[in-house]
PDB file of N, CA and C in Angstrom:
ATOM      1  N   UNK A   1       0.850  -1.188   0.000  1.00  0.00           N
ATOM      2  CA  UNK A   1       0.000   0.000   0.000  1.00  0.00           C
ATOM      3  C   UNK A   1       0.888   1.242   0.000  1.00  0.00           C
ATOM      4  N   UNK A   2       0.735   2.282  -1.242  1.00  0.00           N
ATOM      5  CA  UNK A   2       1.504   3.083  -1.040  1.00  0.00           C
ATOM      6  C   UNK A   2       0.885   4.257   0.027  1.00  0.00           C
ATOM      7  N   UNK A   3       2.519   5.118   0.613  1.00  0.00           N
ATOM      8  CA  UNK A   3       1.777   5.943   1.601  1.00  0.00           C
ATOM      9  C   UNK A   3       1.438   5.451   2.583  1.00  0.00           C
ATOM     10  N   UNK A   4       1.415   3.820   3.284  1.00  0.00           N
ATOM     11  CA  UNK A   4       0.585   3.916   4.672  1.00  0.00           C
ATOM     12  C   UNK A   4       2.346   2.948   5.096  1.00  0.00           C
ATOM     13  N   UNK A   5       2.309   3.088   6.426  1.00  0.00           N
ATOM     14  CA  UNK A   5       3.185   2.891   6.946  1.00  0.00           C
ATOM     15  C   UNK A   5       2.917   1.431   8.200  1.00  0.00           C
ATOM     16  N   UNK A   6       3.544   0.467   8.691  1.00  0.00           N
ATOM     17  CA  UNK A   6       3.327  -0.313   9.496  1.00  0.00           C
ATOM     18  C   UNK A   6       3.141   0.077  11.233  1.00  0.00           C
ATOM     19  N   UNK A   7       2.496  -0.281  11.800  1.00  0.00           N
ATOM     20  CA  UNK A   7       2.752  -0.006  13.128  1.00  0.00           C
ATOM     21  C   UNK A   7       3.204  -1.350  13.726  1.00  0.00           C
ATOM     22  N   UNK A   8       3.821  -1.547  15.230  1.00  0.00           N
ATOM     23  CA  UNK A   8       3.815  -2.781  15.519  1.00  0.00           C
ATOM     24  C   UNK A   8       3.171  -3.921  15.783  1.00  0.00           C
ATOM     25  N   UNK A   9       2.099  -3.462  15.574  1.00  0.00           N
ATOM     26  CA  UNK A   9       1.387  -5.237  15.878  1.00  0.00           C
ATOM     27  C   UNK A   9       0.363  -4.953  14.499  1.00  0.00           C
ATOM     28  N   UNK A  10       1.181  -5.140  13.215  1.00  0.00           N
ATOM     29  CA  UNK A  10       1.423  -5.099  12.035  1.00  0.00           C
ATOM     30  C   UNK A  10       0.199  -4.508  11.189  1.00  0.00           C
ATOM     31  N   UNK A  11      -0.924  -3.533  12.034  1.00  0.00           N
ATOM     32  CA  UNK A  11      -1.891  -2.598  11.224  1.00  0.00           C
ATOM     33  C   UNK A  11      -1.091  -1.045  10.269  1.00  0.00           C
ATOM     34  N   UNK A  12      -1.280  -1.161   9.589  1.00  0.00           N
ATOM     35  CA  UNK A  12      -0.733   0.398   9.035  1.00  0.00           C
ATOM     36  C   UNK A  12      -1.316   1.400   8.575  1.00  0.00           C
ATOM     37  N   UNK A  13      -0.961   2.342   8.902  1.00  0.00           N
ATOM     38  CA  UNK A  13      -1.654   3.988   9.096  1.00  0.00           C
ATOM     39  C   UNK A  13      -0.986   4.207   7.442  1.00  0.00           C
ATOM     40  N   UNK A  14      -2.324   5.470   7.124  1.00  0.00           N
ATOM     41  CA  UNK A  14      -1.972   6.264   5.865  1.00  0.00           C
ATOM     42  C   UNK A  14      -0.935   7.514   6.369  1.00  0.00           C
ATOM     43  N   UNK A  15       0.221   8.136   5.960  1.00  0.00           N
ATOM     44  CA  UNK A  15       1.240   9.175   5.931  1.00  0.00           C
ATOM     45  C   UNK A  15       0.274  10.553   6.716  1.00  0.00           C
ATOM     46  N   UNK A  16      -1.026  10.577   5.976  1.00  0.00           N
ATOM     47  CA  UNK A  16      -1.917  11.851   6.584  1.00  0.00           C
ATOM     48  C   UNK A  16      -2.223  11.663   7.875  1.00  0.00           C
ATOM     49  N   UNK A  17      -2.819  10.334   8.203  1.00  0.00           N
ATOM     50  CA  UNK A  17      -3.362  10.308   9.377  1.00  0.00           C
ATOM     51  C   UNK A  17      -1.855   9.897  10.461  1.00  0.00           C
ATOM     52  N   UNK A  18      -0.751   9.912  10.242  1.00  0.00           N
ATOM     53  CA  UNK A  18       0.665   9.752  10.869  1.00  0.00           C
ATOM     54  C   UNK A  18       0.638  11.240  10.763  1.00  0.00           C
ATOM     55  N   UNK A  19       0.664  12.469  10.380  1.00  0.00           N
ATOM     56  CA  UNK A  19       1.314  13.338  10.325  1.00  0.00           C
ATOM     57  C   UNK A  19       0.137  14.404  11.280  1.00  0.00           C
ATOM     58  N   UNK A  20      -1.544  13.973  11.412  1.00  0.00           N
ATOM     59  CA  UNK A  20      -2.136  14.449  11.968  1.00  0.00           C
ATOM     60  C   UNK A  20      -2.140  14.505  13.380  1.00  0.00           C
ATOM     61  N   UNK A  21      -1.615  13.094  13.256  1.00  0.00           N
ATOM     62  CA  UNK A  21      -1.191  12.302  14.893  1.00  0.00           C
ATOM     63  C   UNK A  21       0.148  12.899  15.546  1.00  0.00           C
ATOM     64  N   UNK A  22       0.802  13.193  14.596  1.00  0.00           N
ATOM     65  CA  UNK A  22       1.983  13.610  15.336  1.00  0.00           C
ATOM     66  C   UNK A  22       1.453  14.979  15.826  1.00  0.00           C
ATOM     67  N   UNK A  23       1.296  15.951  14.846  1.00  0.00           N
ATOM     68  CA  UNK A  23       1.089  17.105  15.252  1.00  0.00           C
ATOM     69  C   UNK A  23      -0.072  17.098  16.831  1.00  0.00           C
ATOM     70  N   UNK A  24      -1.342  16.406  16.692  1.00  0.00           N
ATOM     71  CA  UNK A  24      -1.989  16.226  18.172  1.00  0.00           C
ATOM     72  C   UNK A  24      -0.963  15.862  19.282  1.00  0.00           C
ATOM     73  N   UNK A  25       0.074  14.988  19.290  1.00  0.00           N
ATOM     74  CA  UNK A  25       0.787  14.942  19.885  1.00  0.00           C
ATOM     75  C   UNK A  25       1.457  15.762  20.481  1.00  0.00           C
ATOM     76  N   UNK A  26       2.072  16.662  19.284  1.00  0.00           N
ATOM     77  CA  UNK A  26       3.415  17.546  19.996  1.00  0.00           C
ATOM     78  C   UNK A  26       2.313  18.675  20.556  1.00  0.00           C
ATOM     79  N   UNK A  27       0.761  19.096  20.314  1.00  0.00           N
ATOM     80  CA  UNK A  27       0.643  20.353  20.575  1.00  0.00           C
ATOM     81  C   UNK A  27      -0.117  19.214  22.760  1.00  0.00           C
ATOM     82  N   UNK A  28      -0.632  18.172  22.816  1.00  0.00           N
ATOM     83  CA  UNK A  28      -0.755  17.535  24.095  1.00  0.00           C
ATOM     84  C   UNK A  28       0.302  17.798  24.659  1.00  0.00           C
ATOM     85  N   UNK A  29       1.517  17.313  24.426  1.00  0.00           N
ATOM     86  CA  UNK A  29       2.822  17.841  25.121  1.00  0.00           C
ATOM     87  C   UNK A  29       3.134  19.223  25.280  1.00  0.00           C
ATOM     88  N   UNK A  30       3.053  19.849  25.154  1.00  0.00           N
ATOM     89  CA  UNK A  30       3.446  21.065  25.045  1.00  0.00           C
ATOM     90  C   UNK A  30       2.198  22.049  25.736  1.00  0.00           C
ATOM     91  N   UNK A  31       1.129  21.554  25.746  1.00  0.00           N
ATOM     92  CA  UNK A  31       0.237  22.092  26.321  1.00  0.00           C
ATOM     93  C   UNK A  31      -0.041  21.670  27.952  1.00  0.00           C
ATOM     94  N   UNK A  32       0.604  20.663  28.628  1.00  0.00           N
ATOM     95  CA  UNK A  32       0.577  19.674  29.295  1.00  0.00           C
ATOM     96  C   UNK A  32       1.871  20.092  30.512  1.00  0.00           C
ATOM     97  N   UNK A  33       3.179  21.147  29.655  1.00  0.00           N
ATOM     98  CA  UNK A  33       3.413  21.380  30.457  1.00  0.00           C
ATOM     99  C   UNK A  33       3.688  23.205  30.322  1.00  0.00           C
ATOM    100  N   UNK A  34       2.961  23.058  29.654  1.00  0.00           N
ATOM    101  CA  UNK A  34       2.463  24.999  29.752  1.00  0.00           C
ATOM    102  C   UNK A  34       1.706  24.924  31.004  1.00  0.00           C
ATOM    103  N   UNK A  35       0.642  23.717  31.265  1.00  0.00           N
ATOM    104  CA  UNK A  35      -0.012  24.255  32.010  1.00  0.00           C
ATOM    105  C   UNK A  35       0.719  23.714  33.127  1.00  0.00           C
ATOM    106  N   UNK A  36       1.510  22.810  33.581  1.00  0.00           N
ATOM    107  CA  UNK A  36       2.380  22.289  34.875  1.00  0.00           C
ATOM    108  C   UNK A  36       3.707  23.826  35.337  1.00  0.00           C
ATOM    109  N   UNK A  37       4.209  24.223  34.278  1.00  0.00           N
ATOM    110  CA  UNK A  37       5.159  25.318  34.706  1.00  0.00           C
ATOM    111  C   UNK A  37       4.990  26.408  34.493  1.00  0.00           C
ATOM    112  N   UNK A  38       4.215  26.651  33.412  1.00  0.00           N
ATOM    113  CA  UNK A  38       3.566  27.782  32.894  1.00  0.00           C
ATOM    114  C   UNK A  38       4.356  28.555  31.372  1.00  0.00           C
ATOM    115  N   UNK A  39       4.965  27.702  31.403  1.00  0.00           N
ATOM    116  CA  UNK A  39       6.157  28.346  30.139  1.00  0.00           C
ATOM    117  C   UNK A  39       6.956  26.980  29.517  1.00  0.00           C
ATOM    118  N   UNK A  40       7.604  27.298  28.264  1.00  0.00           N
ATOM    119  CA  UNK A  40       8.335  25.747  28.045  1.00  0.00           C
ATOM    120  C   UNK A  40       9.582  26.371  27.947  1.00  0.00           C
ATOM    121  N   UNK A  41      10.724  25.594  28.110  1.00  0.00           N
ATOM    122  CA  UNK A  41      12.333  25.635  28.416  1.00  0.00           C
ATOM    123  C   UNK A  41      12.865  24.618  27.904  1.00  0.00           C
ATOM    124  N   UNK A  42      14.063  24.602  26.967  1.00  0.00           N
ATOM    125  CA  UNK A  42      14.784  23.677  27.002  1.00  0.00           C
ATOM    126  C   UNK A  42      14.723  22.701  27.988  1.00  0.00           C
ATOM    127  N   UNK A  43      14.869  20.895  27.577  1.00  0.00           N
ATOM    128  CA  UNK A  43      14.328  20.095  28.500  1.00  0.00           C
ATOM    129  C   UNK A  43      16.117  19.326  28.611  1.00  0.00           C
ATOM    130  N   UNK A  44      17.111  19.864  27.731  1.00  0.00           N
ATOM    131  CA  UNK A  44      17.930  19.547  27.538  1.00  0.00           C
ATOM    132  C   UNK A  44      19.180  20.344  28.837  1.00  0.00           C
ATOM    133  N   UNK A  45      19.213  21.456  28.653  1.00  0.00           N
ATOM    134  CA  UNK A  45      19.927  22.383  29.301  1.00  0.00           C
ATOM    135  C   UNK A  45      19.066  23.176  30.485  1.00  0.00           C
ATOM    136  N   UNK A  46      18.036  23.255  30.071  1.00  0.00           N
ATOM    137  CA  UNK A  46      17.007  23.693  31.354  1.00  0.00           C
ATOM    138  C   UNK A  46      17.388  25.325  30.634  1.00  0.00           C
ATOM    139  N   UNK A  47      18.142  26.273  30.037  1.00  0.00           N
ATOM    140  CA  UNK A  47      18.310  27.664  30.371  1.00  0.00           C
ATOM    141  C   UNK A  47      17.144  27.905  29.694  1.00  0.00           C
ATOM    142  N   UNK A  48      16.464  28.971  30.038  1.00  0.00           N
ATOM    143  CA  UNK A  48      15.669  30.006  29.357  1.00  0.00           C
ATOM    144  C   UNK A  48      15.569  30.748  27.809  1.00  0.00           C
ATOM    145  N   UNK A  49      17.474  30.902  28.288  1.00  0.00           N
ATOM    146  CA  UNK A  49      17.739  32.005  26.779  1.00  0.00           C
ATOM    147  C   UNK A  49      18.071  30.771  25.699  1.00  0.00           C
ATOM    148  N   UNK A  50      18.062  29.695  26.021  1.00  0.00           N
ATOM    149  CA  UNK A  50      17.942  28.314  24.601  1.00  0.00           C
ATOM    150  C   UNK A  50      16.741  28.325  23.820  1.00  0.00           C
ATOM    151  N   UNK A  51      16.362  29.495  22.774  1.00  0.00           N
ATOM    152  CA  UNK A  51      15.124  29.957  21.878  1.00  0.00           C
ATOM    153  C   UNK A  51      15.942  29.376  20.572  1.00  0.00           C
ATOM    154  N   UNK A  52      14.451  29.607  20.182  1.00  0.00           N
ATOM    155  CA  UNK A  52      13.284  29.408  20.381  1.00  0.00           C
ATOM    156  C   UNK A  52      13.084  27.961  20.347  1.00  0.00           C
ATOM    157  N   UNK A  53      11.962  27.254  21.547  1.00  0.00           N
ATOM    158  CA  UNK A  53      12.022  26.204  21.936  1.00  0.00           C
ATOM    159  C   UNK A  53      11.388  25.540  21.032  1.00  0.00           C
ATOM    160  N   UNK A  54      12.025  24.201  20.565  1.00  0.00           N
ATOM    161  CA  UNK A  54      11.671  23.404  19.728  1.00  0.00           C
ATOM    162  C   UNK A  54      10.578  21.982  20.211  1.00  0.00           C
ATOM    163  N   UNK A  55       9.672  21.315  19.087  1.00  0.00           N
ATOM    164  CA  UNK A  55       9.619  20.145  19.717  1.00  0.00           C
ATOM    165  C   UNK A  55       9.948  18.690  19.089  1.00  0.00           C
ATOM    166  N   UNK A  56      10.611  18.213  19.615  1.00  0.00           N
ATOM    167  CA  UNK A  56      11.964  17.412  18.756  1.00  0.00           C
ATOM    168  C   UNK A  56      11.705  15.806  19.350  1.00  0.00           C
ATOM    169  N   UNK A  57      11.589  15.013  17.853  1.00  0.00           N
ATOM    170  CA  UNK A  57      11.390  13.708  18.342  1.00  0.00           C
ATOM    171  C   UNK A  57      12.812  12.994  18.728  1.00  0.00           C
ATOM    172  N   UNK A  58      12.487  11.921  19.649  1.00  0.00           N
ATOM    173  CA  UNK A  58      13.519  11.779  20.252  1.00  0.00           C
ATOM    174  C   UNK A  58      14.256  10.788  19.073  1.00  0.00           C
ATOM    175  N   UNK A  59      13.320  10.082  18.564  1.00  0.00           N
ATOM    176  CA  UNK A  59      13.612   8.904  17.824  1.00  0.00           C
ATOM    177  C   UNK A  59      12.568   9.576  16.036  1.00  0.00           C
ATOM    178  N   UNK A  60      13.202   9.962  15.293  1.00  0.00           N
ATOM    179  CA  UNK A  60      12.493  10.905  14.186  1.00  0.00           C
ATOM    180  C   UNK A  60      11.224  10.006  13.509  1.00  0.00           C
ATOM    181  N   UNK A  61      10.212  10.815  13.292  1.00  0.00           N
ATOM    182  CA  UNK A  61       9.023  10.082  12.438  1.00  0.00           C
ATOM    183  C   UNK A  61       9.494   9.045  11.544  1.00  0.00           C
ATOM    184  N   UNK A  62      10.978   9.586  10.386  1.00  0.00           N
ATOM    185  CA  UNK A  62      11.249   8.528   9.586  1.00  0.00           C
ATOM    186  C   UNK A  62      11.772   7.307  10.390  1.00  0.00           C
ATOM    187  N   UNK A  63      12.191   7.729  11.109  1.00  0.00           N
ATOM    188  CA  UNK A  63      13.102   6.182  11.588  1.00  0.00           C
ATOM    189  C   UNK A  63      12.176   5.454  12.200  1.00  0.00           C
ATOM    190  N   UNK A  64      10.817   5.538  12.846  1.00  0.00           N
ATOM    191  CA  UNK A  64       9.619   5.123  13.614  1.00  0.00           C
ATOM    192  C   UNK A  64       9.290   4.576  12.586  1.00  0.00           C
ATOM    193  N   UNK A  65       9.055   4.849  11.203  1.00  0.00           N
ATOM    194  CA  UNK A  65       8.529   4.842  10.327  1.00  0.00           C
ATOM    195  C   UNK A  65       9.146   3.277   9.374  1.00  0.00           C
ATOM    196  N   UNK A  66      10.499   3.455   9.605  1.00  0.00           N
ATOM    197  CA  UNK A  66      11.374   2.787   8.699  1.00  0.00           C
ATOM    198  C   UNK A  66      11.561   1.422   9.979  1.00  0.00           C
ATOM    199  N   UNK A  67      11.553   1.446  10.564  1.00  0.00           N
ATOM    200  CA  UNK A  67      11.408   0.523  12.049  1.00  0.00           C
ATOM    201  C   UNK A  67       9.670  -0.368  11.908  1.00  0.00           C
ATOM    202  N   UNK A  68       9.183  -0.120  11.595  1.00  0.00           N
ATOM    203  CA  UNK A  68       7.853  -0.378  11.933  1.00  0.00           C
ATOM    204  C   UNK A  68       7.149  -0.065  13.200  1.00  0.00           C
ATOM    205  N   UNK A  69       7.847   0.677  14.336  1.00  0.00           N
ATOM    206  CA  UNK A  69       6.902   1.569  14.928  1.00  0.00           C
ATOM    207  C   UNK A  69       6.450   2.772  14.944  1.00  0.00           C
ATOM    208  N   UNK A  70       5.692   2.677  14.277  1.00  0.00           N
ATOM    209  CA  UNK A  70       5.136   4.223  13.478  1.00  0.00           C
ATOM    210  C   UNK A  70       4.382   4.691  14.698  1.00  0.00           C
ATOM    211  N   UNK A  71       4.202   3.974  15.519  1.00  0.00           N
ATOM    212  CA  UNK A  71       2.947   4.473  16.729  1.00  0.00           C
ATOM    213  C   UNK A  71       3.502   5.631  17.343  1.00  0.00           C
ATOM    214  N   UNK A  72       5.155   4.497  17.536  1.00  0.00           N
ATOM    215  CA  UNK A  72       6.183   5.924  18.482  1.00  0.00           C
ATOM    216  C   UNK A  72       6.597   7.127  17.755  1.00  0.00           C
ATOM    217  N   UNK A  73       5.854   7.651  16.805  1.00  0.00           N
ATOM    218  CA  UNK A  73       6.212   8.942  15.949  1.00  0.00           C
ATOM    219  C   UNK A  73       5.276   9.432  16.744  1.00  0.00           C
ATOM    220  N   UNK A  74       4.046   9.666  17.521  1.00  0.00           N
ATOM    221  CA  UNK A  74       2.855  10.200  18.010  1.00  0.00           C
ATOM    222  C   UNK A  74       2.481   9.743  19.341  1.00  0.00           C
ATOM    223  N   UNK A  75       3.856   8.965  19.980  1.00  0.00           N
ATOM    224  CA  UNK A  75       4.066   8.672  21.923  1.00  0.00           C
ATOM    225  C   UNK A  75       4.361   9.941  22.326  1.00  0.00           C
ATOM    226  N   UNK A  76       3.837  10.285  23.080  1.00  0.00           N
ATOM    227  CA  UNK A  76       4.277  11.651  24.506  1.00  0.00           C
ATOM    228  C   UNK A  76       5.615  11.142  24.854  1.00  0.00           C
ATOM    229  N   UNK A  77       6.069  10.495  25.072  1.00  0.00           N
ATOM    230  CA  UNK A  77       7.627   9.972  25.611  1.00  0.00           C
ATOM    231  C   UNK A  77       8.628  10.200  24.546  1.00  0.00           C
ATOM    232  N   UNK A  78       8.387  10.248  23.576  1.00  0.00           N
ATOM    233  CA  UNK A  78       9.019  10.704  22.403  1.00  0.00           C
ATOM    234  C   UNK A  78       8.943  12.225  21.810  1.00  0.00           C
ATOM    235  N   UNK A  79       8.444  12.948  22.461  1.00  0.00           N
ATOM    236  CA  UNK A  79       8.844  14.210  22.152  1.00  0.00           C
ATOM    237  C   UNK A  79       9.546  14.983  23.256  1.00  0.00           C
ATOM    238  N   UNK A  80      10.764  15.480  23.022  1.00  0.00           N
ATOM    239  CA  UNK A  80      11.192  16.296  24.221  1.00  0.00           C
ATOM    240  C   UNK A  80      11.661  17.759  23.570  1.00  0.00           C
ATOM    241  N   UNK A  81      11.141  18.718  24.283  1.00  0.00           N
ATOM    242  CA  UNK A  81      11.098  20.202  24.091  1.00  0.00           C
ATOM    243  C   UNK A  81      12.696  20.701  24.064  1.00  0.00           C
ATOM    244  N   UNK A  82      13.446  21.090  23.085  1.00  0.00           N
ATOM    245  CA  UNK A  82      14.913  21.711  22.934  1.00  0.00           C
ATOM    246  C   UNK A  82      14.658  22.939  22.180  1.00  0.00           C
ATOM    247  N   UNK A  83      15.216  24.186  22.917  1.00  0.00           N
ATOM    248  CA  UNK A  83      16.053  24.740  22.032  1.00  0.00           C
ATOM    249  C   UNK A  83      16.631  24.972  21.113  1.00  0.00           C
ATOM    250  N   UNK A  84      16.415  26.116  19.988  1.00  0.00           N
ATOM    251  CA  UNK A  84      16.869  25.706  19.164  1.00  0.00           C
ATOM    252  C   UNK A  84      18.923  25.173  18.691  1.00  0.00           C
ATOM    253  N   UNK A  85      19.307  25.822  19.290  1.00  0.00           N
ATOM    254  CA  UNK A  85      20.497  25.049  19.647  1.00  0.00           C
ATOM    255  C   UNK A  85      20.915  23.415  19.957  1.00  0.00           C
ATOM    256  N   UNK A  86      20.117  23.306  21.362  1.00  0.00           N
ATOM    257  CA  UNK A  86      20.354  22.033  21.479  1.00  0.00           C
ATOM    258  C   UNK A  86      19.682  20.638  20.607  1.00  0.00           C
ATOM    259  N   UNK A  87      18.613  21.487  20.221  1.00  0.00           N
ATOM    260  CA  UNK A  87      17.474  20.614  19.104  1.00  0.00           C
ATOM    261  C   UNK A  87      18.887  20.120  17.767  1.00  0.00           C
ATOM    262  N   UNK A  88      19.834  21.577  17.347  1.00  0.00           N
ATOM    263  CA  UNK A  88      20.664  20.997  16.237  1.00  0.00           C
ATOM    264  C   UNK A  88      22.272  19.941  16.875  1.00  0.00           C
ATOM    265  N   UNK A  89      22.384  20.091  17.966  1.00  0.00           N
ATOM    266  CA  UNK A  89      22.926  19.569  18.505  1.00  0.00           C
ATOM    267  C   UNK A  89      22.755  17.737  19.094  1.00  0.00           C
ATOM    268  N   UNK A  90      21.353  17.909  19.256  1.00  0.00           N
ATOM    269  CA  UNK A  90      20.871  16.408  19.378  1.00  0.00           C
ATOM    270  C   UNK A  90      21.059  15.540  17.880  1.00  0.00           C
ATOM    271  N   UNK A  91      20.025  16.366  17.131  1.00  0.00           N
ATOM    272  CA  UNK A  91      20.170  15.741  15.504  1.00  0.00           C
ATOM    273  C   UNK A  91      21.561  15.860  14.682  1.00  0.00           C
ATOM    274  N   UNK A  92      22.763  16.587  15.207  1.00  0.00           N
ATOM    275  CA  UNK A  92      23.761  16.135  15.292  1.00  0.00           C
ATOM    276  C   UNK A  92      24.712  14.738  15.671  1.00  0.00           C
ATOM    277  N   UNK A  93      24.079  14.339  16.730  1.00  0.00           N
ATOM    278  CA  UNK A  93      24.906  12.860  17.332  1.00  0.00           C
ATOM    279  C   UNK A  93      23.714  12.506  18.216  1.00  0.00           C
ATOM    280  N   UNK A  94      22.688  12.027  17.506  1.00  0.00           N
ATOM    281  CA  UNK A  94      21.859  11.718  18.594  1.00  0.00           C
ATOM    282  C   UNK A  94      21.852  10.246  19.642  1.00  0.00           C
ATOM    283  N   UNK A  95      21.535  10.643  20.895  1.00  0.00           N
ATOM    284  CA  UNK A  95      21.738   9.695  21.816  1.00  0.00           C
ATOM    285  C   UNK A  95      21.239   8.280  21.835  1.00  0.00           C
ATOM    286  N   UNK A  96      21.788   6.886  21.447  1.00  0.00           N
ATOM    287  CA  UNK A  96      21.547   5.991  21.125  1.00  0.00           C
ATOM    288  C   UNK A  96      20.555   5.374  22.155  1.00  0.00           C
ATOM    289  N   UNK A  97      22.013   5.194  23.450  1.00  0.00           N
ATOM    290  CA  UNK A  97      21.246   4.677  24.332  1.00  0.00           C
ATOM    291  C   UNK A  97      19.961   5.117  24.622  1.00  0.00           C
ATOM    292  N   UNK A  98      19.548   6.215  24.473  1.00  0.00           N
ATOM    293  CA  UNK A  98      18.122   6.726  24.972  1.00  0.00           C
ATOM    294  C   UNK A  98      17.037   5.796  23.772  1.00  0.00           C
ATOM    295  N   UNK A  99      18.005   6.224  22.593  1.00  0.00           N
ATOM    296  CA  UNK A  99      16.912   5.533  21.464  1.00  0.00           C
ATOM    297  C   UNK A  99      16.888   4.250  21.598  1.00  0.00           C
ATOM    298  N   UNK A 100      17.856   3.493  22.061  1.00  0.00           N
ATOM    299  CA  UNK A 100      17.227   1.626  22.249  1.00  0.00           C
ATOM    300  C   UNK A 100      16.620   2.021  23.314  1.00  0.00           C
ATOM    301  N   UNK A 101      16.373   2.336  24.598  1.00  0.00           N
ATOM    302  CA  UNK A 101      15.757   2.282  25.515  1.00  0.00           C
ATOM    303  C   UNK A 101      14.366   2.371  25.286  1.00  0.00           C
ATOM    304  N   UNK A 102      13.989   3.954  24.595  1.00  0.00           N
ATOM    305  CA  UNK A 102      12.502   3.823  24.415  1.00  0.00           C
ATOM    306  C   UNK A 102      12.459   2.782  23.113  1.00  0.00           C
ATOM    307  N   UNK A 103      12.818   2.436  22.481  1.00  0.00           N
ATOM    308  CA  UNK A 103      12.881   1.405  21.339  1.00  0.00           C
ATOM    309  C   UNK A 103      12.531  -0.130  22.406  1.00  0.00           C
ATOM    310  N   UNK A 104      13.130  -0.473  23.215  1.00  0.00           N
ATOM    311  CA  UNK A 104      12.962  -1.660  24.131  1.00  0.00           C
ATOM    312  C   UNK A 104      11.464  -1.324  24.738  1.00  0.00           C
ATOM    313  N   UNK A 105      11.427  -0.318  25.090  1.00  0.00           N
ATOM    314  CA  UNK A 105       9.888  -0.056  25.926  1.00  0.00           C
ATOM    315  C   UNK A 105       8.431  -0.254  24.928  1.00  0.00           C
ATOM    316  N   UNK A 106       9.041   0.245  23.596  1.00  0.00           N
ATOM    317  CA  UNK A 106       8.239  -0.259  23.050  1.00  0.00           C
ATOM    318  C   UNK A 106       7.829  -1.384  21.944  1.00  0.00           C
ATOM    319  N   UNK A 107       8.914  -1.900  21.744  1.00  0.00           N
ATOM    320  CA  UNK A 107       9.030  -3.076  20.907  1.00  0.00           C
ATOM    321  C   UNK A 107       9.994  -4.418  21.675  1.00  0.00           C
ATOM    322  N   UNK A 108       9.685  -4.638  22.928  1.00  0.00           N
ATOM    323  CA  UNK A 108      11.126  -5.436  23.635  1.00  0.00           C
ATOM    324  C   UNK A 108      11.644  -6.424  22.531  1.00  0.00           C
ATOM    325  N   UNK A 109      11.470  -7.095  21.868  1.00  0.00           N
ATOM    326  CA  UNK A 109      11.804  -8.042  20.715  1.00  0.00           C
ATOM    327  C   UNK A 109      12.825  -7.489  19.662  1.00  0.00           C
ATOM    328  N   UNK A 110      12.390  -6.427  19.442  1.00  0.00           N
ATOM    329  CA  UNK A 110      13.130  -5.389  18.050  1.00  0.00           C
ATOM    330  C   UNK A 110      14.960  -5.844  18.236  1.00  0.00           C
ATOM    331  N   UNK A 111      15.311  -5.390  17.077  1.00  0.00           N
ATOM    332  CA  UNK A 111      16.716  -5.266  16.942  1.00  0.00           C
ATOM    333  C   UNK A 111      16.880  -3.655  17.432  1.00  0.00           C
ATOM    334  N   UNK A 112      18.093  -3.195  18.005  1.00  0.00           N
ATOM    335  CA  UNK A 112      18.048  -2.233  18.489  1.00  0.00           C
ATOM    336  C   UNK A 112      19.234  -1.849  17.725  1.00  0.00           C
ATOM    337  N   UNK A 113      19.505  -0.416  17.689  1.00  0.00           N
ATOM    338  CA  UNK A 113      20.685   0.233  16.926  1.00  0.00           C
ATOM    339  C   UNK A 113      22.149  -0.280  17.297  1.00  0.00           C
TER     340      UNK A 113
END
């Protein structure tokens, strides 16, 4: 099927309804802790002046995508709020171990990076 992507327990979503999902996602997160702190901050460095704050998958839509867990493109645990700095800094060398970890949490079976 072109355009639809696998999830793990092998149903697959069309690209639109993945990209609708994500976006509900990042704006739940982000709204979730607007209302817990009242403001969002780098989740990386914690400073203030790390603008404008990004919201950055931990593990990217394509690779969720190319993995067959497309679900985790649109998990709350998978988005964490950076800076724009540290946001190019993550997608620079991004952190493995974190990515098998939530990768284990949600697929324990998977091959991991």
């Amino acid at each position: 099927m072109a355009n639809t992507y696998e999830l793990s327990d092998g149903t697959r979503l069309k690209k639109s309804t993945i990209d609708r999902l994500v976006k509900e996602c990042k704006d739940r997160v982000s709204q979730a802790v607007i209302n817990d702190q009242g403001y969002l901050v780098c989740e990386d460095c914690r400073r203030n002046d790390c603008q404008p704050v990004e919201r950055s998958h931990n593990i990217s839509v394509d690779m969720c995508q190319k993995l067959g867990v497309t679900e985790y493109a649109y998990a709350d645990e998978n988005i964490t709020h950076r800076g724009q700095p540290c946001h190019k800094i993550y997608d620079s060398k991004p952190n493995r171990d974190l990515i098998n970890k939530l990768l284990a949490r949600l697929k324990p079976n998977s091959n991991q990076f």
